[in-house]
PDB file of N, CA and C in Angstrom:
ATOM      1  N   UNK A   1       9.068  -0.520   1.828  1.00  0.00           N
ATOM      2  CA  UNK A   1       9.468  -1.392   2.885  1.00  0.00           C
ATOM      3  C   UNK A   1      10.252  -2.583   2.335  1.00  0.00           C
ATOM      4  N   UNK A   2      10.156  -2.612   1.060  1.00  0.00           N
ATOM      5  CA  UNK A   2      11.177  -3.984   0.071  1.00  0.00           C
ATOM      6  C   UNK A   2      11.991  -3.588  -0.559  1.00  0.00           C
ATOM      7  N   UNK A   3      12.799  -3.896  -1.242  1.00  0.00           N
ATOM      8  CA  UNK A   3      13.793  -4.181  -1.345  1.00  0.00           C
ATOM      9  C   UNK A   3      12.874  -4.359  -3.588  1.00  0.00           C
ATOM     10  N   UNK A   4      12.651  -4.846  -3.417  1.00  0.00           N
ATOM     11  CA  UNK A   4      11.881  -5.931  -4.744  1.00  0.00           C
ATOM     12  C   UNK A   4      10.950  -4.962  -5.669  1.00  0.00           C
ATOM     13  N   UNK A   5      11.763  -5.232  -6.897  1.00  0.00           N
ATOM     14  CA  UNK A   5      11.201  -4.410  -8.210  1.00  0.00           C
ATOM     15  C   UNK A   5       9.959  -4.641  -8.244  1.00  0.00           C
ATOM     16  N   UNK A   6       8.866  -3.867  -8.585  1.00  0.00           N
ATOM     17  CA  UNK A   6       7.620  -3.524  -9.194  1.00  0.00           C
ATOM     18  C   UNK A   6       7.115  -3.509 -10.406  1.00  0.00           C
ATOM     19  N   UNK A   7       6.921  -4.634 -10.990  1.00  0.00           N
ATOM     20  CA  UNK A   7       6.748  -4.688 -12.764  1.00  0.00           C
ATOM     21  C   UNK A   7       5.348  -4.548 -12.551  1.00  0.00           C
ATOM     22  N   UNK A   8       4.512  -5.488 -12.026  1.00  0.00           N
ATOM     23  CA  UNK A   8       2.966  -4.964 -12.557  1.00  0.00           C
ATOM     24  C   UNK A   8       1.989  -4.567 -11.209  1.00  0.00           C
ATOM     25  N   UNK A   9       0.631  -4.694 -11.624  1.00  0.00           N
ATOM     26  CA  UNK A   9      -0.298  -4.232 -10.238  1.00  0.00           C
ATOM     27  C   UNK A   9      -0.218  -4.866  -8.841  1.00  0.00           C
ATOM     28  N   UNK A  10      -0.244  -6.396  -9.414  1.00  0.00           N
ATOM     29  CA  UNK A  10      -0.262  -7.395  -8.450  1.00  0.00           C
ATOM     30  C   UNK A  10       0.988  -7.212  -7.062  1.00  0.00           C
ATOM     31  N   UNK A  11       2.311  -6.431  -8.257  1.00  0.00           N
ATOM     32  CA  UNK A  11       2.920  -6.456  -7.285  1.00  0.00           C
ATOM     33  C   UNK A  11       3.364  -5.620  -6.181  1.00  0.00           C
ATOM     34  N   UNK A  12       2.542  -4.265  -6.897  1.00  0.00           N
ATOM     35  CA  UNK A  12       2.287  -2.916  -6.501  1.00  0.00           C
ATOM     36  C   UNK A  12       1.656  -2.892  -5.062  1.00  0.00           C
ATOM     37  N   UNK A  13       0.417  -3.926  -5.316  1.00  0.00           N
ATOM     38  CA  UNK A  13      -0.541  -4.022  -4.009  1.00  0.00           C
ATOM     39  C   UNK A  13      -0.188  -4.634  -3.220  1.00  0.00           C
ATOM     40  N   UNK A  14       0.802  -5.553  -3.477  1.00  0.00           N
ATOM     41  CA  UNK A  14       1.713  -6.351  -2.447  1.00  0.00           C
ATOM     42  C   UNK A  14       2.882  -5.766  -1.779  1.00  0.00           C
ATOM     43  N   UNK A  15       3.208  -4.545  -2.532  1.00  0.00           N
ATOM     44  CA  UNK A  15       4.170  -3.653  -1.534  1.00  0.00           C
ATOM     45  C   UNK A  15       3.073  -2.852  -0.584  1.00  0.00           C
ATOM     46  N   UNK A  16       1.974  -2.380  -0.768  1.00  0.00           N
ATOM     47  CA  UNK A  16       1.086  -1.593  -0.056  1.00  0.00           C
ATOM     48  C   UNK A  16       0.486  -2.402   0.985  1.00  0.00           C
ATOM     49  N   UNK A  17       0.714  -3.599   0.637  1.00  0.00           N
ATOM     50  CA  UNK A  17       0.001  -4.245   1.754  1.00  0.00           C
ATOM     51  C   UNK A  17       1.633  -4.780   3.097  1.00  0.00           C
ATOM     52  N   UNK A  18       2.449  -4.898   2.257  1.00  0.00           N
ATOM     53  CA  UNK A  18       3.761  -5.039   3.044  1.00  0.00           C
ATOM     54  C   UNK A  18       3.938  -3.870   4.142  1.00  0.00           C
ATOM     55  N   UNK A  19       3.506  -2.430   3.488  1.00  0.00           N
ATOM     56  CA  UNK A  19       3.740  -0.829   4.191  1.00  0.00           C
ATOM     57  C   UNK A  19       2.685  -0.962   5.010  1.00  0.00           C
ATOM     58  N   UNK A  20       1.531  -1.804   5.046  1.00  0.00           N
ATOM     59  CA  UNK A  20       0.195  -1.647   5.999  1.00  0.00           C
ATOM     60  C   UNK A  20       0.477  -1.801   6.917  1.00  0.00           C
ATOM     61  N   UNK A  21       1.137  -3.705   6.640  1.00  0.00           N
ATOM     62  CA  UNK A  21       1.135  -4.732   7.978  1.00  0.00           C
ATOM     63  C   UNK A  21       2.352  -4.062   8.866  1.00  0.00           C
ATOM     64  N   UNK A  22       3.604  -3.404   8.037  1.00  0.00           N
ATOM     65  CA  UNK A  22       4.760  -2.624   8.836  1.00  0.00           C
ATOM     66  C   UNK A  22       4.392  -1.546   9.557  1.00  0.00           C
ATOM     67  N   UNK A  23       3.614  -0.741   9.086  1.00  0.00           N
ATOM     68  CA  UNK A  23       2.537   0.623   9.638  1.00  0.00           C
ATOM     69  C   UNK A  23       1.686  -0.120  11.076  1.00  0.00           C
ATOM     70  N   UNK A  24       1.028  -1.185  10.559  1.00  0.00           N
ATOM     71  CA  UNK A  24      -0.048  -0.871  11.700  1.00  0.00           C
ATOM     72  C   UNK A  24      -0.149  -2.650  12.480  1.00  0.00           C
ATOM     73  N   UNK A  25       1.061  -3.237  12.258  1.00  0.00           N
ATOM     74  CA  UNK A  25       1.727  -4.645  12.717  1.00  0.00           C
ATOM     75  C   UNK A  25       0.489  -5.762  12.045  1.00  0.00           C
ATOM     76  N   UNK A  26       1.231  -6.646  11.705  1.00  0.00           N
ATOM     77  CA  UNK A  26       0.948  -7.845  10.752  1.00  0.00           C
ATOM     78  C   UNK A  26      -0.152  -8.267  11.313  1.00  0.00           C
ATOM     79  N   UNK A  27      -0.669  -8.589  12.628  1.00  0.00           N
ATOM     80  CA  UNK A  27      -1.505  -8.966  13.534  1.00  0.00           C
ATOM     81  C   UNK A  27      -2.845  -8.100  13.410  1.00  0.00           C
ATOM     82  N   UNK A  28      -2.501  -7.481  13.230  1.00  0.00           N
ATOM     83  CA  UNK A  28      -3.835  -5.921  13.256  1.00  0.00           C
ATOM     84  C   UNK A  28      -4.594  -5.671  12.248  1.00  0.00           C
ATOM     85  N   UNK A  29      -4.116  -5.864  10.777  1.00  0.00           N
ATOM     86  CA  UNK A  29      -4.417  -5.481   9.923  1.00  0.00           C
ATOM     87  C   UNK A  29      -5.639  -6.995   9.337  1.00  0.00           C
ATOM     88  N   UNK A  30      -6.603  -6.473   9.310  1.00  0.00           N
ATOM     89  CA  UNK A  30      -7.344  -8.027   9.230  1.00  0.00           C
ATOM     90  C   UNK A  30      -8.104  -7.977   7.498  1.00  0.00           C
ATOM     91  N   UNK A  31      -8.171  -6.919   7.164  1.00  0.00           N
ATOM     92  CA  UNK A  31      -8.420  -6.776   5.714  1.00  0.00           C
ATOM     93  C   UNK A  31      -8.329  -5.682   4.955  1.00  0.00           C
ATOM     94  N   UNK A  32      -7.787  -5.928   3.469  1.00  0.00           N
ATOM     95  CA  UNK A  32      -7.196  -5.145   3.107  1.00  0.00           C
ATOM     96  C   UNK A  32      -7.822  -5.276   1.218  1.00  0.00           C
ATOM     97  N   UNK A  33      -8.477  -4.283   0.473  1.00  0.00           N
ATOM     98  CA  UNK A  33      -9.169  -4.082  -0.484  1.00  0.00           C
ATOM     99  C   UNK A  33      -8.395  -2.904  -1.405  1.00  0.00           C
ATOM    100  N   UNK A  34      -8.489  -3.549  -2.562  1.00  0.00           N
ATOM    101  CA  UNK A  34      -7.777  -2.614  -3.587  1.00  0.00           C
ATOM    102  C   UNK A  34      -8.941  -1.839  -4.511  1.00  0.00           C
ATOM    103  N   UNK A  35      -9.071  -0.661  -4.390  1.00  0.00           N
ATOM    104  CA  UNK A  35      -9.886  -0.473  -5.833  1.00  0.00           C
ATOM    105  C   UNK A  35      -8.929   0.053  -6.911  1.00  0.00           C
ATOM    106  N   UNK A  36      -8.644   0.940  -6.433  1.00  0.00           N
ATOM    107  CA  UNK A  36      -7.094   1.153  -7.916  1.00  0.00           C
ATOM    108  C   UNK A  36      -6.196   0.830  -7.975  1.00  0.00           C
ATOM    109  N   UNK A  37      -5.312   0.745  -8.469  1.00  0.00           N
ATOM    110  CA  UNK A  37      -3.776   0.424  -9.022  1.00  0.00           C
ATOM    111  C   UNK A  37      -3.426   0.974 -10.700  1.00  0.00           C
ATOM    112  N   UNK A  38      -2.598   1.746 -10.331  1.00  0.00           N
ATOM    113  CA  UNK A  38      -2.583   2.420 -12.139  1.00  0.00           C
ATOM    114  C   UNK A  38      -0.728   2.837 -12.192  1.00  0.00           C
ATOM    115  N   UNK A  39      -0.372   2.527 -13.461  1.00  0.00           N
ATOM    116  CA  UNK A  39       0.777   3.160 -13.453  1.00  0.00           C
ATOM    117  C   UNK A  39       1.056   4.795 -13.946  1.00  0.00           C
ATOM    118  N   UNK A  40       2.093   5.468 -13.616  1.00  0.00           N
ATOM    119  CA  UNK A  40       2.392   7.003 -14.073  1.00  0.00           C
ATOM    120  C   UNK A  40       3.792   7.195 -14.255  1.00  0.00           C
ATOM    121  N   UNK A  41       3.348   7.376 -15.629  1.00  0.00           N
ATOM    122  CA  UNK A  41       4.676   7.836 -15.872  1.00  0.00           C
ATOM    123  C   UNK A  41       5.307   9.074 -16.014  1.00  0.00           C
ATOM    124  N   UNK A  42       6.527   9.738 -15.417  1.00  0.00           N
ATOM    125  CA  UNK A  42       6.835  11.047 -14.880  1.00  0.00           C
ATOM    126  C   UNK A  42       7.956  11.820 -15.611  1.00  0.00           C
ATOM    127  N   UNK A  43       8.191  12.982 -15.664  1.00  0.00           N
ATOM    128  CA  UNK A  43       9.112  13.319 -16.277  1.00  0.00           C
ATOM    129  C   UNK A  43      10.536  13.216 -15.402  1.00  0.00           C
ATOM    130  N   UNK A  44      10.290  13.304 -14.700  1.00  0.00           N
ATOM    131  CA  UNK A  44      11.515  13.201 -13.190  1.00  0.00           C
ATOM    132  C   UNK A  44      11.197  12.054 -12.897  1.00  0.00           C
ATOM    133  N   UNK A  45      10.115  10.983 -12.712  1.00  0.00           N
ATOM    134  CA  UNK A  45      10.273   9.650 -11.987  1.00  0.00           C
ATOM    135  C   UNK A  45       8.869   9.140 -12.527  1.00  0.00           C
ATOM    136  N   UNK A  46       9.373   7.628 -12.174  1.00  0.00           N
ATOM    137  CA  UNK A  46       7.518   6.902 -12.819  1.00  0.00           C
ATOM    138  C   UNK A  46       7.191   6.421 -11.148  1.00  0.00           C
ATOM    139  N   UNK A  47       5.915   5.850 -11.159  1.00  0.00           N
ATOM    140  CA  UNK A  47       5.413   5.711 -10.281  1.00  0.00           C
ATOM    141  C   UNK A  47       4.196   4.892 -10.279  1.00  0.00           C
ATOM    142  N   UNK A  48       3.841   4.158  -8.942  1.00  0.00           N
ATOM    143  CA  UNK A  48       2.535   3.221  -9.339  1.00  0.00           C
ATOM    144  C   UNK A  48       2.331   3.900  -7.774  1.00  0.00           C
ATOM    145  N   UNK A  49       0.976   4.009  -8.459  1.00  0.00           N
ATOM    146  CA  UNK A  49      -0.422   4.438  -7.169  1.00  0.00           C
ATOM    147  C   UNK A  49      -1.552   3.135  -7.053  1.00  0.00           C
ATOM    148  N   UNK A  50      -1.871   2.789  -5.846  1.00  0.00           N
ATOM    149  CA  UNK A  50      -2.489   1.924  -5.306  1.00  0.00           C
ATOM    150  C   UNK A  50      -3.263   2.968  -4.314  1.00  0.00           C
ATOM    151  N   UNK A  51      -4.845   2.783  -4.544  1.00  0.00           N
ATOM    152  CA  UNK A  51      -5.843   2.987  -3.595  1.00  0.00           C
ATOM    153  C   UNK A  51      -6.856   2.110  -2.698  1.00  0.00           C
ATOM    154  N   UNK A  52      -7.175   2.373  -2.008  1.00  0.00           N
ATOM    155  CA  UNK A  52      -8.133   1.412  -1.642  1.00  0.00           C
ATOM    156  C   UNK A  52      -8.158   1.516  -0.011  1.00  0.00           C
ATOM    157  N   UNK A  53      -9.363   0.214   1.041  1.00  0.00           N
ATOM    158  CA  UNK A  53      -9.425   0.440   1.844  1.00  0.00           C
ATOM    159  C   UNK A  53      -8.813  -0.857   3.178  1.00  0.00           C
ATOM    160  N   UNK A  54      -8.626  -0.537   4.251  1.00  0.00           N
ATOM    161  CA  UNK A  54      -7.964  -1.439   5.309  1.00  0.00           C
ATOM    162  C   UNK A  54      -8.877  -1.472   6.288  1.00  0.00           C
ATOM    163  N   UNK A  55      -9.115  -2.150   7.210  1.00  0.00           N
ATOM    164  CA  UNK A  55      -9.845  -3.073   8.213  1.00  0.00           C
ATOM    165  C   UNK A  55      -8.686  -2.747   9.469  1.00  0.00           C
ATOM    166  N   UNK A  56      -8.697  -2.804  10.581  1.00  0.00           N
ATOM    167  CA  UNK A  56      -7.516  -2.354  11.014  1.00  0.00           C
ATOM    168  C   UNK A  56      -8.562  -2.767  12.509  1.00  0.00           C
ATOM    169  N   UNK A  57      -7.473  -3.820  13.580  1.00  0.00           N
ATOM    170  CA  UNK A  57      -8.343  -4.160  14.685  1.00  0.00           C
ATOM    171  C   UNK A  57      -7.950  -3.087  15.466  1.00  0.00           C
ATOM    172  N   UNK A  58      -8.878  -2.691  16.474  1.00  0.00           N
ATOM    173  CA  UNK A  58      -8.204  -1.470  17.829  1.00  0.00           C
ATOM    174  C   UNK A  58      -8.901  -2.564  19.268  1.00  0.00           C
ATOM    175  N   UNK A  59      -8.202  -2.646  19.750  1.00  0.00           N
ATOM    176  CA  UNK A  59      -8.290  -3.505  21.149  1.00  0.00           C
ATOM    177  C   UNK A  59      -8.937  -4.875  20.893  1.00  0.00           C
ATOM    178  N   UNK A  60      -9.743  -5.480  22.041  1.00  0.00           N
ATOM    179  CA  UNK A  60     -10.712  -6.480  21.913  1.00  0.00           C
ATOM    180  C   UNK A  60     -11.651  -6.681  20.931  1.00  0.00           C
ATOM    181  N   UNK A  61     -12.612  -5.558  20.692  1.00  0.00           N
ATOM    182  CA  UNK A  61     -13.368  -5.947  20.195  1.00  0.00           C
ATOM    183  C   UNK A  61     -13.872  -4.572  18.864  1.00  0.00           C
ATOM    184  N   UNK A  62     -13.146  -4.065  18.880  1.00  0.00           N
ATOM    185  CA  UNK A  62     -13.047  -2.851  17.547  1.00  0.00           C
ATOM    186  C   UNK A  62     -12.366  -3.132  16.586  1.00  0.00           C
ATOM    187  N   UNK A  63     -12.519  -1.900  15.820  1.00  0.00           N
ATOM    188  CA  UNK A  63     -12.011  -2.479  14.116  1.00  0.00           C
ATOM    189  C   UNK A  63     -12.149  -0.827  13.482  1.00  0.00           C
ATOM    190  N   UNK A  64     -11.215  -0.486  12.790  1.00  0.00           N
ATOM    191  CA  UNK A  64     -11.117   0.893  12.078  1.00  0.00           C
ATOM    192  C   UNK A  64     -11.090   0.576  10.993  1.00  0.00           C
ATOM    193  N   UNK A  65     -11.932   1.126  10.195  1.00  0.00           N
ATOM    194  CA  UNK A  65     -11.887   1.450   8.404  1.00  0.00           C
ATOM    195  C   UNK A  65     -10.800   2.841   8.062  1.00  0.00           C
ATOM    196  N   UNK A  66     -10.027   2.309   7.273  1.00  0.00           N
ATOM    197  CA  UNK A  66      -9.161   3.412   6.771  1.00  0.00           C
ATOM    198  C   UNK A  66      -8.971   3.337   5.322  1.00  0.00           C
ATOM    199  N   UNK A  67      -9.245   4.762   4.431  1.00  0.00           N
ATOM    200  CA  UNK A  67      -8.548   4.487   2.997  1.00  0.00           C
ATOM    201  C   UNK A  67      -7.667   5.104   2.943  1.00  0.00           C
ATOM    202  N   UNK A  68      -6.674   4.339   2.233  1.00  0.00           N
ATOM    203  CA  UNK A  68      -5.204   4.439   1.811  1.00  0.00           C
ATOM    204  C   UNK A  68      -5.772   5.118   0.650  1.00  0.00           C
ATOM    205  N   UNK A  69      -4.383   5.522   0.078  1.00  0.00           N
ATOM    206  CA  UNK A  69      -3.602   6.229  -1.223  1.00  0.00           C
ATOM    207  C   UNK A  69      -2.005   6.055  -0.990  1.00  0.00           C
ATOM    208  N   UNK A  70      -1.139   5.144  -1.527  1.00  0.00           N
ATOM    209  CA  UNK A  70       0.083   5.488  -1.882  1.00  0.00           C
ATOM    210  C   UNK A  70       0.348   5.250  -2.974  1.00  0.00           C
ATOM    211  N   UNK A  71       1.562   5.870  -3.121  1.00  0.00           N
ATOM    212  CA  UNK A  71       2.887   5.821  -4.339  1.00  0.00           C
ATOM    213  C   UNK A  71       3.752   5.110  -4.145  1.00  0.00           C
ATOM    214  N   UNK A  72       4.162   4.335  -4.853  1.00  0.00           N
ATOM    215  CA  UNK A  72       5.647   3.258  -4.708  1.00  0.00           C
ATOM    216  C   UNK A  72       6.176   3.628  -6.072  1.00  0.00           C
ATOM    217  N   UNK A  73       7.573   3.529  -5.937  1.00  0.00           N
ATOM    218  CA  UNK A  73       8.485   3.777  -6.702  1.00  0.00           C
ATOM    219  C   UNK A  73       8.717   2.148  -7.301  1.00  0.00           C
ATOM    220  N   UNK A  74       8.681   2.011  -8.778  1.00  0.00           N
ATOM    221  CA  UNK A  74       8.667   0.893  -9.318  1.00  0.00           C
ATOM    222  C   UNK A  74      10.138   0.139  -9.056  1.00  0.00           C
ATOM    223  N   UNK A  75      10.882   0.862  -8.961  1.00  0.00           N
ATOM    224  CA  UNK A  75      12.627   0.443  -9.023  1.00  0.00           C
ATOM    225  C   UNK A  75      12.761  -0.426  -7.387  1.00  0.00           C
ATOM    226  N   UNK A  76      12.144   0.580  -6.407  1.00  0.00           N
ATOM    227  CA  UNK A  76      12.363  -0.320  -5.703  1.00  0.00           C
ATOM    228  C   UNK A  76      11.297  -0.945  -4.683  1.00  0.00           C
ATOM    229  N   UNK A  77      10.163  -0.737  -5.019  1.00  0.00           N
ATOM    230  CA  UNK A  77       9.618  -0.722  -4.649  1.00  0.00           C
ATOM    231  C   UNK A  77       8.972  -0.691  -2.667  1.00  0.00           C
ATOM    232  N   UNK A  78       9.474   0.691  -2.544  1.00  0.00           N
ATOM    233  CA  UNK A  78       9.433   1.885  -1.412  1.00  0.00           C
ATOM    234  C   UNK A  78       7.992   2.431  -1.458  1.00  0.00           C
ATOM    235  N   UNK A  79       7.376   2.598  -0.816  1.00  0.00           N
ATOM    236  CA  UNK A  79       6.288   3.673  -0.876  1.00  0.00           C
ATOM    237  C   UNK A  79       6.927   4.993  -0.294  1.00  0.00           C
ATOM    238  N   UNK A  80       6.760   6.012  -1.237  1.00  0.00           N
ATOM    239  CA  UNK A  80       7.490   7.211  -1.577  1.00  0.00           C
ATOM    240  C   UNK A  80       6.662   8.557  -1.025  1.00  0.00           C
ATOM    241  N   UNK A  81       5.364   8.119  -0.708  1.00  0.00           N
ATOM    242  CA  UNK A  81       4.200   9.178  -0.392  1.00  0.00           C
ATOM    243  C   UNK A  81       3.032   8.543  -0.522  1.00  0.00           C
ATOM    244  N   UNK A  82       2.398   8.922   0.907  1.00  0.00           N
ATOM    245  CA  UNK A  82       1.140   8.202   1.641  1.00  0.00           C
ATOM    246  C   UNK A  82      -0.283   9.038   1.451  1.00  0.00           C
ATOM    247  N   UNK A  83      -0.636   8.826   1.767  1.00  0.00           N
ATOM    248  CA  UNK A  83      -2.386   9.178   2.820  1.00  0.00           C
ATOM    249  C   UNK A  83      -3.449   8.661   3.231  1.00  0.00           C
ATOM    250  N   UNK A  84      -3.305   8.454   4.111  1.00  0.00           N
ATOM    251  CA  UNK A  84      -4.139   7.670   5.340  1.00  0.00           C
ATOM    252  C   UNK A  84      -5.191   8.427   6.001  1.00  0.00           C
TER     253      UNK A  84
END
């Protein structure tokens, strides 16, 4: 969803959390928990994976737990492949 290179974790989880609030609107998303972040490096492409879980409001008075898994591409930092 950026535009903005990916050098380390910190900034990895900050694109995943950028793809959340764009996914499921800035307003909605009320918490957001990392347990992994690791880099991979590829023979065709490198890649940083970020796991972990989201808080996510549904109407008045609900709230959905969801765990993520994506991939962002370090260059530009895109998330390249999901699962939700």
């Amino acid at each position: 969803m950026s535009a903005d290179r990916v050098k380390d974790a910190g900034s990895a989880q900050a694109a995943a959390r950028r793809y959340l609030a764009a996914q499921f609107g800035s307003n909605k998303v009320k918490e957001v928990s990392f347990s992994k972040s690791w880099y991979t490096p590829g023979a065709q492409k490198d890649i940083w994976e970020v796991e972990g879980d989201v808080v996510v409001k549904k109407g008045w008075f609900g709230k959905e737990h969801l765990h993520f898994k994506f991939q962002i591409d370090p260059a530009t930092g895109r998330v390249i492949a999901y699962e939700v």
